[in-house]
Protein backbone atom coordinates (compact mmCIF):
# COMPACT_ATOMS: atom_id res chain seq x y z
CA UNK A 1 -13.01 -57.42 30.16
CA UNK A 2 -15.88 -56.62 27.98
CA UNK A 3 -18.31 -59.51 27.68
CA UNK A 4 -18.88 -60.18 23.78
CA UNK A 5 -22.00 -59.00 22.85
CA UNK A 6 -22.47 -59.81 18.55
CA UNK A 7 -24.29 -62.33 19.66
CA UNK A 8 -27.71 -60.43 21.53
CA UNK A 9 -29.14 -64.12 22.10
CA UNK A 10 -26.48 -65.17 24.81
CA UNK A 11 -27.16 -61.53 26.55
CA UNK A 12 -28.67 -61.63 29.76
CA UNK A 13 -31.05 -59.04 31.54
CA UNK A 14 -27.93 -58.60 33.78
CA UNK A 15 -25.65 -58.15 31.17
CA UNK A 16 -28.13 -55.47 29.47
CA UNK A 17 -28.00 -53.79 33.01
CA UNK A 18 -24.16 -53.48 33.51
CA UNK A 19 -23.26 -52.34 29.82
CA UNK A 20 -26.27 -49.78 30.57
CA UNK A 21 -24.85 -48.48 33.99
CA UNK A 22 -21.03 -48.41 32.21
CA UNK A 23 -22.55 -46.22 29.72
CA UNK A 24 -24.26 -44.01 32.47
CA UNK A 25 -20.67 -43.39 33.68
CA UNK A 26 -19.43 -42.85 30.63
CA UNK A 27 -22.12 -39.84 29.69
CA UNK A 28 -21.61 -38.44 33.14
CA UNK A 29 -17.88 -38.28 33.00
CA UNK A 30 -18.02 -36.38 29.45
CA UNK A 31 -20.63 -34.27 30.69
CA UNK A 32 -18.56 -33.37 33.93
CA UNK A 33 -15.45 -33.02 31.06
CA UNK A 34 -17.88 -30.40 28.98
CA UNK A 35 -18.89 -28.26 32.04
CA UNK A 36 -15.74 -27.84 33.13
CA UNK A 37 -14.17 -27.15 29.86
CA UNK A 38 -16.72 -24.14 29.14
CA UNK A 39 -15.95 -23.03 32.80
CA UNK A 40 -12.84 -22.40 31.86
CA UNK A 41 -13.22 -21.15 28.27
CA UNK A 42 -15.66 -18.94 29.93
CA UNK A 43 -13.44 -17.58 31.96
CA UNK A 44 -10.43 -17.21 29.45
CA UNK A 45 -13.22 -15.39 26.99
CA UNK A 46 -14.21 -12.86 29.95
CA UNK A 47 -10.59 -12.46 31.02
CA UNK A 48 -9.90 -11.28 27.53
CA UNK A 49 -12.51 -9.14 27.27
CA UNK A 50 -11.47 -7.38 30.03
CA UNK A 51 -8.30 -6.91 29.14
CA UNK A 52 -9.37 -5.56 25.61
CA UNK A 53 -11.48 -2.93 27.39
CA UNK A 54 -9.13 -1.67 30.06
CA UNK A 55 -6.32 -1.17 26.91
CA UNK A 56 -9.14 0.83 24.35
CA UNK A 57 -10.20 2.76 27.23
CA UNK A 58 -6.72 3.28 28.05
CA UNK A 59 -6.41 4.27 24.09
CA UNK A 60 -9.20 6.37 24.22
CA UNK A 61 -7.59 8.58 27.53
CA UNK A 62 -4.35 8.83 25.86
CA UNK A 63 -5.32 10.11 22.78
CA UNK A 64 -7.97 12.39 24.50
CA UNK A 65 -5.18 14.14 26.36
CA UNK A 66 -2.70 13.99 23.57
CA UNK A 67 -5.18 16.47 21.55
CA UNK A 68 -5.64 18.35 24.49
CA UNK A 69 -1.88 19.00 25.53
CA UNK A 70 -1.47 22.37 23.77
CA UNK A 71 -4.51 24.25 25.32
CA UNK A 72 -4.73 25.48 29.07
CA UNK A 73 -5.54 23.49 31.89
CA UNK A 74 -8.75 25.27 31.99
CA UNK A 75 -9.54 24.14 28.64
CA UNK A 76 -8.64 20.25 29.36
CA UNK A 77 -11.35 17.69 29.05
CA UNK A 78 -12.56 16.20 32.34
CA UNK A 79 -11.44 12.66 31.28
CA UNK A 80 -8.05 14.03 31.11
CA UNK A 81 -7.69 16.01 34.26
CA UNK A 82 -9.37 13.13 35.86
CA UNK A 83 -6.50 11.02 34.75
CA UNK A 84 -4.02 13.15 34.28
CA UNK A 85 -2.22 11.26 37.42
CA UNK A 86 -2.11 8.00 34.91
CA UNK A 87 -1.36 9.16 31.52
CA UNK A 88 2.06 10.64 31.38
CA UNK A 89 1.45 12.84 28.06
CA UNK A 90 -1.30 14.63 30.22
CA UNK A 91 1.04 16.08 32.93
CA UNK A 92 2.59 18.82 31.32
């Protein structure tokens, strides 16, 4: 149990010394919480990002060989003969 401390004239150096080491814990346990909280938001943010790139480039090769489905192969972009294995509209 806590010692009672309203009273700072019955506090002794070794009282001083335990409620300081408590609080040591206490700012190394949040700070352990923090870093491994932004670890993980960190992650989640980068995951996300990733995922939002891979579907606007995915966007981007669709509608590139969507425009591109009337002219002759010869004609096609690159991007879409590149791909043309992974976007369906580009096959033919």
């Amino acid at each position: 149990m806590a010692k009672d401390v309203t009273n700072t004239s019955n506090l002794s150096v070794d009282d001083i010394s335990v409620q300081l080491a408590v609080l040591k814990d206490d700012i190394a346990s949040l700070t352990s919480t923090m870093a491994d909280l932004t670890k993980a938001k960190s992650a989640e943010a980068a995951n996300q990002a990733k995922s939002t790139a891979q579907d606007l480039a995915n966007s981007g090769r669709d509608k590139a060989c969507s425009r591109s489905a009337l002219l002759p192969v010869s004609a096609l972009s690159p991007v879409c003969l590149r791909h043309a294995a992974n976007v369906r509209i580009c096959d033919g």
